[in-house]
N, C-alpha and C. Protein backbone atom coordinates (compact mmCIF):
# COMPACT_ATOMS: atom_id res chain seq x y z
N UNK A 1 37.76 109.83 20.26
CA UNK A 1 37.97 110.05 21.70
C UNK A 1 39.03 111.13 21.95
N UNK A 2 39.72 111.42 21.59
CA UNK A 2 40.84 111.86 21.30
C UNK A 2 40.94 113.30 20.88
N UNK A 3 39.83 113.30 20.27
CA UNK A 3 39.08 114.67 19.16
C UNK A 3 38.23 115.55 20.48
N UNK A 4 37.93 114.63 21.32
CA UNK A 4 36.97 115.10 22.29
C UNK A 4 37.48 115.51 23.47
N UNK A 5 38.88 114.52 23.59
CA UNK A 5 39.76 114.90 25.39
C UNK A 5 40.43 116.85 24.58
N UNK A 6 40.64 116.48 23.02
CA UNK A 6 41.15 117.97 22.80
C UNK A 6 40.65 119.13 23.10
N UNK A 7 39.38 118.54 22.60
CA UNK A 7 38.26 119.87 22.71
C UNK A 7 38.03 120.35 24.27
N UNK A 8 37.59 119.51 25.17
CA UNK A 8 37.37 119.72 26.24
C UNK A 8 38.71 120.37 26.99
N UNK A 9 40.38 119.66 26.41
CA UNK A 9 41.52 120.42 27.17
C UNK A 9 41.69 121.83 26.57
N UNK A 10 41.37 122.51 25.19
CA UNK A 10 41.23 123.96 25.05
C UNK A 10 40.38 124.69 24.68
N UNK A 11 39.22 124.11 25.24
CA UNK A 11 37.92 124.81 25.78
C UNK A 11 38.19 125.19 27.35
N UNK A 12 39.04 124.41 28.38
CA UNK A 12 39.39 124.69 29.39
C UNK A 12 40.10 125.96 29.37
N UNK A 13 41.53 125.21 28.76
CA UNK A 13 42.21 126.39 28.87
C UNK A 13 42.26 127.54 28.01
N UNK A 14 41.53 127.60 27.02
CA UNK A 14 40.55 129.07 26.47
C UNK A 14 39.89 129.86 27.53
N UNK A 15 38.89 128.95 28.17
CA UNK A 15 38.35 130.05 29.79
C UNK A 15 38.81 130.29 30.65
N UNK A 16 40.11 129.50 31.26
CA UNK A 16 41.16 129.78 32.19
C UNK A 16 41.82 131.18 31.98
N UNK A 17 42.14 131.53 30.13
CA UNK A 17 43.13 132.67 29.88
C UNK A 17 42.40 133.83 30.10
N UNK A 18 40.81 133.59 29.48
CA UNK A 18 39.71 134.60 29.58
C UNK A 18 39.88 135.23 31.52
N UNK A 19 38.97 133.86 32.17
CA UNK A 19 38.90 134.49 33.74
C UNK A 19 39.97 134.35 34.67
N UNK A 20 41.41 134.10 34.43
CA UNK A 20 42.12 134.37 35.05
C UNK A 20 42.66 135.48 35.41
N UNK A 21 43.37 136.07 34.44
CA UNK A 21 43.72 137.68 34.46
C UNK A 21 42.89 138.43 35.17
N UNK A 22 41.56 138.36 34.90
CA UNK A 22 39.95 139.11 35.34
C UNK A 22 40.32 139.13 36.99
N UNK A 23 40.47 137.32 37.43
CA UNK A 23 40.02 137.43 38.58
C UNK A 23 41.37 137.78 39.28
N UNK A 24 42.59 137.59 39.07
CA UNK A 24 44.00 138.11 39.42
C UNK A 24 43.57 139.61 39.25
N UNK A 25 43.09 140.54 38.94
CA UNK A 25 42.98 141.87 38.55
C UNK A 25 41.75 142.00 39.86
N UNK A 26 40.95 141.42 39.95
CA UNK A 26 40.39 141.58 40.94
C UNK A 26 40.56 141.66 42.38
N UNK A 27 41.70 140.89 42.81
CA UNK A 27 42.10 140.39 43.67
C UNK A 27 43.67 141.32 44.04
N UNK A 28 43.93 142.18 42.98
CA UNK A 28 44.79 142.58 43.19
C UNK A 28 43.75 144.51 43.16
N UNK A 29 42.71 144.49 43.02
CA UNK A 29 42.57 145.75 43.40
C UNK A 29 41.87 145.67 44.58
N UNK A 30 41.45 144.13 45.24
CA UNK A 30 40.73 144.14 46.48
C UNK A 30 42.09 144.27 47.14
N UNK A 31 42.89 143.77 46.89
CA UNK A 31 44.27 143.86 47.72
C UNK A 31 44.60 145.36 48.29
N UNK A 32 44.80 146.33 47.13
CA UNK A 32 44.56 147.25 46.98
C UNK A 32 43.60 148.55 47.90
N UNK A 33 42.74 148.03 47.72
CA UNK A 33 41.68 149.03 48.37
C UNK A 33 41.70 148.26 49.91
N UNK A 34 41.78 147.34 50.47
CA UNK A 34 41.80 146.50 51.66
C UNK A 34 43.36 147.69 52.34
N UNK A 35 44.31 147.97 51.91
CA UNK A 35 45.70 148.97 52.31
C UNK A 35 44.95 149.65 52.00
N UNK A 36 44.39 150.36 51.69
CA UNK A 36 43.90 151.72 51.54
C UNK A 36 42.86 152.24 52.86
N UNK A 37 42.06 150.97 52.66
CA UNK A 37 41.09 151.00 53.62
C UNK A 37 41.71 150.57 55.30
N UNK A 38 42.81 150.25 54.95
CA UNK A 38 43.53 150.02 56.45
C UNK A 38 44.39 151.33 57.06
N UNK A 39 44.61 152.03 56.13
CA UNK A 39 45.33 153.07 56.19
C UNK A 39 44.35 154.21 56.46
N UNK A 40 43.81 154.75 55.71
CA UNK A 40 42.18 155.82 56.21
C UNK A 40 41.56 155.13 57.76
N UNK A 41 41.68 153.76 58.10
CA UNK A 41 40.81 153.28 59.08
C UNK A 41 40.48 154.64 60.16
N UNK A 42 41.62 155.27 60.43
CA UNK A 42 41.06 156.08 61.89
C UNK A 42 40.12 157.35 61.59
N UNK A 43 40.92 157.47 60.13
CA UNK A 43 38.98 158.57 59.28
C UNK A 43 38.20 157.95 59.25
N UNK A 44 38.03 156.65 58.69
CA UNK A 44 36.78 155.90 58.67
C UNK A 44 35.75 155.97 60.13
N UNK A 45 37.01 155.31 60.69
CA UNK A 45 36.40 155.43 62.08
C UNK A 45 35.58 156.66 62.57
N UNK A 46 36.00 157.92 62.34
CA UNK A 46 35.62 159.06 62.87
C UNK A 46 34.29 159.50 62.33
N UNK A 47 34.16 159.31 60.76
CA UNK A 47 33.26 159.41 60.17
C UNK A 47 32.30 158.66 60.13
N UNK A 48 32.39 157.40 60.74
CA UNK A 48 31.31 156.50 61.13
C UNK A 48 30.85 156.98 62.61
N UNK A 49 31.54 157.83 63.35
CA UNK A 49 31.07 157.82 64.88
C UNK A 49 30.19 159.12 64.82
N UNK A 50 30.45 160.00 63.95
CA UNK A 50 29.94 161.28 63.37
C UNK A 50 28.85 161.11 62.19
N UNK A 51 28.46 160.25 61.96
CA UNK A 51 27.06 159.57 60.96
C UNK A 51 26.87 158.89 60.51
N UNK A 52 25.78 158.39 60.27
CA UNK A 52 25.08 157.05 60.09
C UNK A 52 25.15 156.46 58.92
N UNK A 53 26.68 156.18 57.87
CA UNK A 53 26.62 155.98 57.08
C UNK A 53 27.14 154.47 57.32
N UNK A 54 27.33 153.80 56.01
CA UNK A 54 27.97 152.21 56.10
C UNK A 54 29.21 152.86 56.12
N UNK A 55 30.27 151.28 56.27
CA UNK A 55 31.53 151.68 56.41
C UNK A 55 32.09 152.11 54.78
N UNK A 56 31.53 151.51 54.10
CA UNK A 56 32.17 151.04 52.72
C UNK A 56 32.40 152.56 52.53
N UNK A 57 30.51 153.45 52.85
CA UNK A 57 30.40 154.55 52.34
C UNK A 57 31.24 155.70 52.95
N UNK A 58 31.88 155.36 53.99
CA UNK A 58 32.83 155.57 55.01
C UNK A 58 33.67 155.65 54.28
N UNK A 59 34.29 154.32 53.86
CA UNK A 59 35.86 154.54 53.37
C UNK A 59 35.67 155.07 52.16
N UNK A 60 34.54 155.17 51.10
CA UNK A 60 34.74 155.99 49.83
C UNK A 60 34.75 157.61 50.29
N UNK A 61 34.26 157.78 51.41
CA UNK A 61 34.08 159.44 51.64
C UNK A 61 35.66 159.99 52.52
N UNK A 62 36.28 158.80 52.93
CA UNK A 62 37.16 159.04 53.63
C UNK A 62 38.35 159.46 52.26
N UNK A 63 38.18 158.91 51.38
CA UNK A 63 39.13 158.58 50.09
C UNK A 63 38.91 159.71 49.38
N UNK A 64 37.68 160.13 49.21
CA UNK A 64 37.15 161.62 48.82
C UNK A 64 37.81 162.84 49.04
N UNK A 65 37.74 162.42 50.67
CA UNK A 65 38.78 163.77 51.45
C UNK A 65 40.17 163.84 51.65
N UNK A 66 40.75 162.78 51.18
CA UNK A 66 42.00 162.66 50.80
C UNK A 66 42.36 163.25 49.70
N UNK A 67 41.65 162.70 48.51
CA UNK A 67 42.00 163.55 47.25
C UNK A 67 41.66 165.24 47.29
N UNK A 68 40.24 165.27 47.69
CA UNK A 68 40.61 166.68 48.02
C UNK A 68 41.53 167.24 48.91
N UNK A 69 42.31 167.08 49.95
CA UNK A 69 43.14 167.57 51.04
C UNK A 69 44.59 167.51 49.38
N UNK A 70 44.75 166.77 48.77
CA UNK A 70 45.71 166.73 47.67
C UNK A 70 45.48 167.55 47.01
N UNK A 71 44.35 167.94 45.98
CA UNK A 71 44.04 168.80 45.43
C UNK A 71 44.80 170.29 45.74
N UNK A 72 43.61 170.39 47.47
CA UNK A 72 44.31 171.65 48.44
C UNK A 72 45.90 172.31 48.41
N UNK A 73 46.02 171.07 48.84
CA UNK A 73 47.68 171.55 49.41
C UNK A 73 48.43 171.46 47.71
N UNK A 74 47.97 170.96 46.84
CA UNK A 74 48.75 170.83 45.70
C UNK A 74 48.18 172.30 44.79
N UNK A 75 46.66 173.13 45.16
CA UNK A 75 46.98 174.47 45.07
C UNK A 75 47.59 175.57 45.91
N UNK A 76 47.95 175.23 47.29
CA UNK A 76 48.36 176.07 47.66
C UNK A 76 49.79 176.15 47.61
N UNK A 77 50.40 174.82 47.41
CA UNK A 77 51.86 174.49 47.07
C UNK A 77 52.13 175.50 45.48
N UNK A 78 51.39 176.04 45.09
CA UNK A 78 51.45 176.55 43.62
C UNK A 78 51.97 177.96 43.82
N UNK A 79 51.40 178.69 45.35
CA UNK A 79 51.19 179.88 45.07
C UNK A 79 52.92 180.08 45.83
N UNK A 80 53.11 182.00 46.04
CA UNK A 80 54.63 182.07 46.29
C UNK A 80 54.65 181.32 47.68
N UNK A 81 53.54 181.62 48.17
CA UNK A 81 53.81 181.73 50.27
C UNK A 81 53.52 180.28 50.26
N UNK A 82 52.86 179.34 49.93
CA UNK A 82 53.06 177.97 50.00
C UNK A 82 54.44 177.44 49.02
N UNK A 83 54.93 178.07 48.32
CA UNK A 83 56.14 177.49 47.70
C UNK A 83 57.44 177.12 48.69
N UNK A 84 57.05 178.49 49.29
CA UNK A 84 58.01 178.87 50.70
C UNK A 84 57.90 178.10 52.22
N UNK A 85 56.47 178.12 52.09
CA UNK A 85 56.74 177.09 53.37
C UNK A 85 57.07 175.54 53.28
N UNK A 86 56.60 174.82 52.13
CA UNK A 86 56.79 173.68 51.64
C UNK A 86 58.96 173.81 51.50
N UNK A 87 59.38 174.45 50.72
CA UNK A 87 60.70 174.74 50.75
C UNK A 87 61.45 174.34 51.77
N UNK A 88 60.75 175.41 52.81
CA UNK A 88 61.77 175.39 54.04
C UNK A 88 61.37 174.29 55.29
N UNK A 89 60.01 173.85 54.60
CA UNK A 89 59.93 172.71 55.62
C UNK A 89 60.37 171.61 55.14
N UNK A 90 61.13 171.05 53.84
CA UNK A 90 61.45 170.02 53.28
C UNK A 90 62.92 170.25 53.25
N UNK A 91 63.43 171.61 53.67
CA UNK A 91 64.97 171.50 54.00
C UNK A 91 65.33 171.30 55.32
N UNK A 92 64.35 172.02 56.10
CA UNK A 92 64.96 171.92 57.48
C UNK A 92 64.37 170.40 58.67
N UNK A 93 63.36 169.68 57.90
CA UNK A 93 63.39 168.53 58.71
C UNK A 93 62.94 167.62 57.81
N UNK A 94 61.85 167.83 56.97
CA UNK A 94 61.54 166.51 55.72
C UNK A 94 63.12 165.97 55.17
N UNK A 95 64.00 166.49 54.96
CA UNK A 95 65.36 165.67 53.98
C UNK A 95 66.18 165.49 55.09
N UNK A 96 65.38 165.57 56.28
CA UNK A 96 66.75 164.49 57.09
C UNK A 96 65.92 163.22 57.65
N UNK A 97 64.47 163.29 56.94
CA UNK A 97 64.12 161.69 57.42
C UNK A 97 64.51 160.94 56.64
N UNK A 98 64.63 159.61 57.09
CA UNK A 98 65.19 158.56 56.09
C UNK A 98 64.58 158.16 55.36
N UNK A 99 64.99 157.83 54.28
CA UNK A 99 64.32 157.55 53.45
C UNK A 99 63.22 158.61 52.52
N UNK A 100 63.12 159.82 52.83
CA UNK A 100 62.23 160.72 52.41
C UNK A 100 62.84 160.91 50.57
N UNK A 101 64.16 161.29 50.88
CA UNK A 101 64.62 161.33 49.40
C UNK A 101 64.85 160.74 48.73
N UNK A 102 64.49 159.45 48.87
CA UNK A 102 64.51 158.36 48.08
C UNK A 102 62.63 158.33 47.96
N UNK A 103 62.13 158.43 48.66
CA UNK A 103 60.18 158.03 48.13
C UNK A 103 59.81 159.18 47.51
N UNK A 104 60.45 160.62 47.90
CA UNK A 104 59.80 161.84 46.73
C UNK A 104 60.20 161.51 45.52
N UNK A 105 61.73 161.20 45.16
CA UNK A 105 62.48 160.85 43.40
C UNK A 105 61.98 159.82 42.90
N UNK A 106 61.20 158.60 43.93
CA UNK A 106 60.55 157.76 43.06
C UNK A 106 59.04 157.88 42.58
N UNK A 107 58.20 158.55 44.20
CA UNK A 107 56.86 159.22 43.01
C UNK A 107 57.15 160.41 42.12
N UNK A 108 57.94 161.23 41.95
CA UNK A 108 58.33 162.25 41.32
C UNK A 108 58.48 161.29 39.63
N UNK A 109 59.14 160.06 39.81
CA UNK A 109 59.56 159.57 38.18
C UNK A 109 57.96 158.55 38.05
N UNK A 110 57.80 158.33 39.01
CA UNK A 110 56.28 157.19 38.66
C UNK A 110 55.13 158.22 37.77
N UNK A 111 54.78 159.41 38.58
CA UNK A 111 53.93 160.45 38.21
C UNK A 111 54.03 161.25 36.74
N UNK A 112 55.63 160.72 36.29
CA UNK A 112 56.12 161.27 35.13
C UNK A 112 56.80 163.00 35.64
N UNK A 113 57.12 163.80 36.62
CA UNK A 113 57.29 164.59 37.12
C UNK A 113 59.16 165.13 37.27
N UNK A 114 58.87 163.70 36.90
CA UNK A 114 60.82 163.92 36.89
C UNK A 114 61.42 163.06 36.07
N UNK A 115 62.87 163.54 35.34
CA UNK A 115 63.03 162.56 34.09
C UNK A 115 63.66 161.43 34.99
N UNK A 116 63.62 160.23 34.67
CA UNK A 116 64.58 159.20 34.58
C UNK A 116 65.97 159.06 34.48
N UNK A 117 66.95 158.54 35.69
CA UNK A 117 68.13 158.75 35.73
C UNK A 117 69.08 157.25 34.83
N UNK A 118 67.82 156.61 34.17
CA UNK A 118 68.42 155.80 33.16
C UNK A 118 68.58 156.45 31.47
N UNK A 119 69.97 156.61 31.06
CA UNK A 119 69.45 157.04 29.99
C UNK A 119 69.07 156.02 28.55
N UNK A 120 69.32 154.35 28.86
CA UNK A 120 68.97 153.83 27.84
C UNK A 120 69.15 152.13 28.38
N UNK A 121 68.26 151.37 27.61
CA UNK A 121 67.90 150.28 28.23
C UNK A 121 69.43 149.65 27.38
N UNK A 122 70.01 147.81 28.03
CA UNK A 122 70.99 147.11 27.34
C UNK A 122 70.66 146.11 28.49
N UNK A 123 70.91 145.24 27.73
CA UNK A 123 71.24 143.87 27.67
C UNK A 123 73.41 143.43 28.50
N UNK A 124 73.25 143.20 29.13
CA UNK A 124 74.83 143.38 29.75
C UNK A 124 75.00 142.11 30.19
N UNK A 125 76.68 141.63 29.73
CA UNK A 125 77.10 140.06 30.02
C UNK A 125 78.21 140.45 31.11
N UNK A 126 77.49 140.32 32.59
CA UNK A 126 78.48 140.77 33.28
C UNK A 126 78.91 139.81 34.18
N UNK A 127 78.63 138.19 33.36
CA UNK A 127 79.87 137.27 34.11
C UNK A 127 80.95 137.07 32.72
N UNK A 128 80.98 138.03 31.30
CA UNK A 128 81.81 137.79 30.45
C UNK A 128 81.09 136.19 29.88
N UNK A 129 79.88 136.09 30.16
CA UNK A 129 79.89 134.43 28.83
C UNK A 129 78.03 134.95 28.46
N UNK A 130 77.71 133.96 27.76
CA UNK A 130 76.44 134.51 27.26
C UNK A 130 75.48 134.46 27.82
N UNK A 131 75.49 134.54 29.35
CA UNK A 131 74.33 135.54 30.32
C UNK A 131 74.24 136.51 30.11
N UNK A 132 72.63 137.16 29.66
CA UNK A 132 72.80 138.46 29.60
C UNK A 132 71.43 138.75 30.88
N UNK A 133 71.90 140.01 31.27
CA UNK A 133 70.74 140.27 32.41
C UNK A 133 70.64 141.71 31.67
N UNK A 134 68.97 142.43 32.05
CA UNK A 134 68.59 143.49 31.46
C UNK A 134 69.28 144.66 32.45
N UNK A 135 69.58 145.63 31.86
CA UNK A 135 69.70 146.43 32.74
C UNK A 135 70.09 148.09 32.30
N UNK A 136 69.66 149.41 32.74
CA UNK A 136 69.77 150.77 32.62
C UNK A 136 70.87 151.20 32.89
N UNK A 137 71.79 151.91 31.24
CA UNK A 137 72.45 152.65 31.14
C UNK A 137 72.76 153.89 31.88
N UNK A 138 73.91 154.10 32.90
CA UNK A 138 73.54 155.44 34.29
C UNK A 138 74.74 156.22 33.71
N UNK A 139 75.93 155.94 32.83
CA UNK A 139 76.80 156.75 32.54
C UNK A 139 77.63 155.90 31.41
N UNK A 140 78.43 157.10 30.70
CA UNK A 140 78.82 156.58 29.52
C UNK A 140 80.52 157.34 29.74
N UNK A 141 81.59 156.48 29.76
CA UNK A 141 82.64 157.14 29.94
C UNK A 141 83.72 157.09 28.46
N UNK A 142 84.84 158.14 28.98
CA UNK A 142 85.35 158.75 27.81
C UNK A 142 86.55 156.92 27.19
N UNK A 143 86.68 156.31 28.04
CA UNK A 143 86.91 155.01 27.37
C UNK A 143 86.22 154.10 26.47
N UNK A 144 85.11 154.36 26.61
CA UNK A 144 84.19 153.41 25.72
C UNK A 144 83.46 152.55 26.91
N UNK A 145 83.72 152.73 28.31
CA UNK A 145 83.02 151.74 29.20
C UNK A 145 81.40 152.38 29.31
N UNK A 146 81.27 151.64 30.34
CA UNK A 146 79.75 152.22 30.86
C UNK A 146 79.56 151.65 32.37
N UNK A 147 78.67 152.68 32.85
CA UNK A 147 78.39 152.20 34.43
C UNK A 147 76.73 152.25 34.14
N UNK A 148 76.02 150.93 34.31
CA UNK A 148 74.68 150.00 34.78
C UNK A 148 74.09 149.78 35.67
N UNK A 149 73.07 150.09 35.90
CA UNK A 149 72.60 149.24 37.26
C UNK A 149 71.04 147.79 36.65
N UNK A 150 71.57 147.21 37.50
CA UNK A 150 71.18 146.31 37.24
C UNK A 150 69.77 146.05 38.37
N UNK A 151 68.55 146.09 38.17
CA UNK A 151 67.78 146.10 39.09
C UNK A 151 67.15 144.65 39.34
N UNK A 152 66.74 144.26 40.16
CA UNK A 152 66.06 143.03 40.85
C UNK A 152 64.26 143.13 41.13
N UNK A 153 64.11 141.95 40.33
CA UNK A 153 63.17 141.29 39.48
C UNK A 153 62.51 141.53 40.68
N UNK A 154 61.17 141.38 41.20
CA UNK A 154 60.11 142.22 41.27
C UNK A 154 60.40 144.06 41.26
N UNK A 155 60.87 144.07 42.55
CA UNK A 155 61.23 145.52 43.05
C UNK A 155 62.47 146.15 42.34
N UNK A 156 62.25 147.03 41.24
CA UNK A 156 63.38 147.74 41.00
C UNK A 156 64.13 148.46 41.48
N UNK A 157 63.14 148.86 42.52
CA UNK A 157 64.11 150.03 43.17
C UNK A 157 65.54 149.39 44.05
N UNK A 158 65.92 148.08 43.50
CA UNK A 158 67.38 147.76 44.61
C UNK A 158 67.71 146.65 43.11
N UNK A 159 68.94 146.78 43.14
CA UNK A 159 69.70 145.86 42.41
C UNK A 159 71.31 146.09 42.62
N UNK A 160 72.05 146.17 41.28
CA UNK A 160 73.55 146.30 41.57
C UNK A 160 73.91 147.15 40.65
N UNK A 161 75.32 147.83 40.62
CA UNK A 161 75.98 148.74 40.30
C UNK A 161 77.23 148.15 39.12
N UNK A 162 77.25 148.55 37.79
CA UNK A 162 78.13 147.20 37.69
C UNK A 162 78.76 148.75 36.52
N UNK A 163 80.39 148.46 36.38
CA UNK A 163 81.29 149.13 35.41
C UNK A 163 81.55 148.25 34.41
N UNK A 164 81.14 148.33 33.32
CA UNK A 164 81.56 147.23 32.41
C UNK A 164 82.24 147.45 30.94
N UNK A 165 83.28 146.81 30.49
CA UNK A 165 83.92 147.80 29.29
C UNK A 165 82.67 147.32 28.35
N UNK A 166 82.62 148.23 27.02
CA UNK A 166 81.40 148.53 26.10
C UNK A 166 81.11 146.94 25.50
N UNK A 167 81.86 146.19 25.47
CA UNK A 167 81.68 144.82 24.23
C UNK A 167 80.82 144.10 24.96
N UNK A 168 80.77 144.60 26.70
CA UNK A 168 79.84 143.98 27.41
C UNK A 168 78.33 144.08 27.36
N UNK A 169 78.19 145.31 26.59
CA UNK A 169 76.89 146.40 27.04
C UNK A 169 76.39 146.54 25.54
N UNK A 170 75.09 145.81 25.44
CA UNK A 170 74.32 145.61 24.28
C UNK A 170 73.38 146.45 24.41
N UNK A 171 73.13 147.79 24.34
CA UNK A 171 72.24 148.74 24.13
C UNK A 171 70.84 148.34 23.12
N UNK A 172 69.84 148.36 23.16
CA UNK A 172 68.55 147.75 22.67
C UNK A 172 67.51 149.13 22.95
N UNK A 173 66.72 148.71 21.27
CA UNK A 173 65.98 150.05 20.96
C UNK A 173 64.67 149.85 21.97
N UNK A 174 64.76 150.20 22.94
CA UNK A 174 63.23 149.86 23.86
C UNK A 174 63.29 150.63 24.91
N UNK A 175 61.72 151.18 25.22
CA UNK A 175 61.97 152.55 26.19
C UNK A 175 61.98 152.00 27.60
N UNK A 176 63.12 152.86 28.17
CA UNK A 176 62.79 152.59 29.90
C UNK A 176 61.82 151.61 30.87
N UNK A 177 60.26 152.59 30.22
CA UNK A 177 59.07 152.24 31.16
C UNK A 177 58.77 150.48 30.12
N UNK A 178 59.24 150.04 29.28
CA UNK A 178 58.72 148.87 28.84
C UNK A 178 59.85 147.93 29.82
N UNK A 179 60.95 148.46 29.98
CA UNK A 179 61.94 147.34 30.46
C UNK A 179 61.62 147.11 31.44
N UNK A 180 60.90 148.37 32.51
CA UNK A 180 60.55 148.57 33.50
C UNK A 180 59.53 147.69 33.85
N UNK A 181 58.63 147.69 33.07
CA UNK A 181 57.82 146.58 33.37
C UNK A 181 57.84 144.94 33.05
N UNK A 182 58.81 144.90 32.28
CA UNK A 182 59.21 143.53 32.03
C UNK A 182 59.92 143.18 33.30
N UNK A 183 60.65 144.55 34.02
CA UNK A 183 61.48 144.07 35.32
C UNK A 183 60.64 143.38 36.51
N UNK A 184 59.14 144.40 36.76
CA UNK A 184 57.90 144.75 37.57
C UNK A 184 57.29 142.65 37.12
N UNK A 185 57.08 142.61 36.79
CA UNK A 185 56.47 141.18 35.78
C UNK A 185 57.32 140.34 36.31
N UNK A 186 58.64 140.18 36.61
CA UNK A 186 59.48 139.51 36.89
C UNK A 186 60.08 138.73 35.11
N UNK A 187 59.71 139.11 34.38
CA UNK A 187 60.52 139.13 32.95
C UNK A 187 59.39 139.06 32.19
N UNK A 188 58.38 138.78 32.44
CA UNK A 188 57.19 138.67 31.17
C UNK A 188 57.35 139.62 30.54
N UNK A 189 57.42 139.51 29.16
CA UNK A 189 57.22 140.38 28.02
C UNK A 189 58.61 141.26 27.80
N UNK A 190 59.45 140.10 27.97
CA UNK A 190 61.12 140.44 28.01
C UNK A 190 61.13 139.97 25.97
N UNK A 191 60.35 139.75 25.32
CA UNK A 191 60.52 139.29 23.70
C UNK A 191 60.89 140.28 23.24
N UNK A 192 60.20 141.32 23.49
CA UNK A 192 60.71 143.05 22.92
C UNK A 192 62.37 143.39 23.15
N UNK A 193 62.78 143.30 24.66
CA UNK A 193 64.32 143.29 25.21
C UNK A 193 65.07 142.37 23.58
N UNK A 194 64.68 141.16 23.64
CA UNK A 194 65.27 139.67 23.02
C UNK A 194 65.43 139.95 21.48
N UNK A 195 64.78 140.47 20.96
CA UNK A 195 64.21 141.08 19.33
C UNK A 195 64.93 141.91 19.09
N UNK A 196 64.61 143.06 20.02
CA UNK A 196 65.67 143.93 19.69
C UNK A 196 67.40 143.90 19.72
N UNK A 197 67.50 142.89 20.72
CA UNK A 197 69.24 142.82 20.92
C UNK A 197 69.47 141.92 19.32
N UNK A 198 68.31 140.82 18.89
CA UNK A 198 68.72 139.98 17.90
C UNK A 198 68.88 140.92 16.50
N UNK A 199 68.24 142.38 16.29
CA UNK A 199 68.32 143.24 15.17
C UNK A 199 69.15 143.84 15.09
């Protein structure tokens, strides 16, 4: 009996590991395309009032002309006279909206377009006992300290600022974009961080 409640509890959870992820992945690109498709809505709209297509085929053609309008402006941004107007229109009113220079430096590092202002992942005990929280190396001073920031578990982009002398700051062989996503995860696949501080 016993042999049989086993079988049946990881035969369950064998197909749970299989179609879960699947359907979480699903659900997170309907999520996905649902903002996308809320955002295009007033192209959609236009392009449905202008022909007889479905909406769906709507919002894929609407998505179409987006990437091309990117394409566009990302060749004409190439040449001198679009270098120039992009320039002077991102000095004289784009960098005084809020927030603008903070969303270009972060698709600029997402896209790979700009380096990373972390220069190395550590492990840091910054109540002094054996809590350690993960966090990116931002400067290295002529004392032996270091200044960290410490980012917050979903959203990296906000955490804390912390100065800590070096005995605090456990530097670990692991790149940026892995910590990064152990941060993104809310710690899953923090064993790599853990391994490495233990070597």
């Amino acid at each position: 009996m016993n042999r049989i409640k086993s079988l049946i509890k990881t035969s369950f959870l064998g197909g749970l590991i299989v179609i879960l992820p699947v359907a979480i992945l699903v659900l997170v690109f309907k999520w996905i395309f649902g903002m996308v498709a809320r955002i295009i809505q007033p192209l959609t709209y236009l392009i449905l009032i202008k022909s007889n297509l479905r909406e769906i085929m709507a919002d894929l053609l609407a998505v179409a002309i987006i990437i091309t309008a990117c394409f566009v402006v990302g060749a004409i941004v190439k040449t001198q006279i679009g270098r120039f107007i992009h320039t002077s229109l991102e000095n004289s009113i784009l960098k005084f909206a809020p927030g603008y220079s903070l969303i270009k430096e972060t698709v600029m590092q997402f896209l790979g377009r700009k380096k990373s202002p972390f220069s190395s992942v550590a492990l840091v005990q910054v109540f002094g006992n054996e809590t350690m929280l993960t966090a990116f190396v931002t400067d290295e001073h002529s004392d032996g300290s270091y200044t960290v920031f410490v980012p917050t578990g979903p959203n990296p982009t906000s955490g804390n600022i912390y100065h800590l002398e070096g005995r605090f700051v456990h530097q670990v062989d692991v790149s940026v974009e892995d910590a990064m996503r152990s941060i993104i995860s809310c710690g899953a696949g923090s064993t790599r961080l853990i391994d490495a501080h233990r070597k």
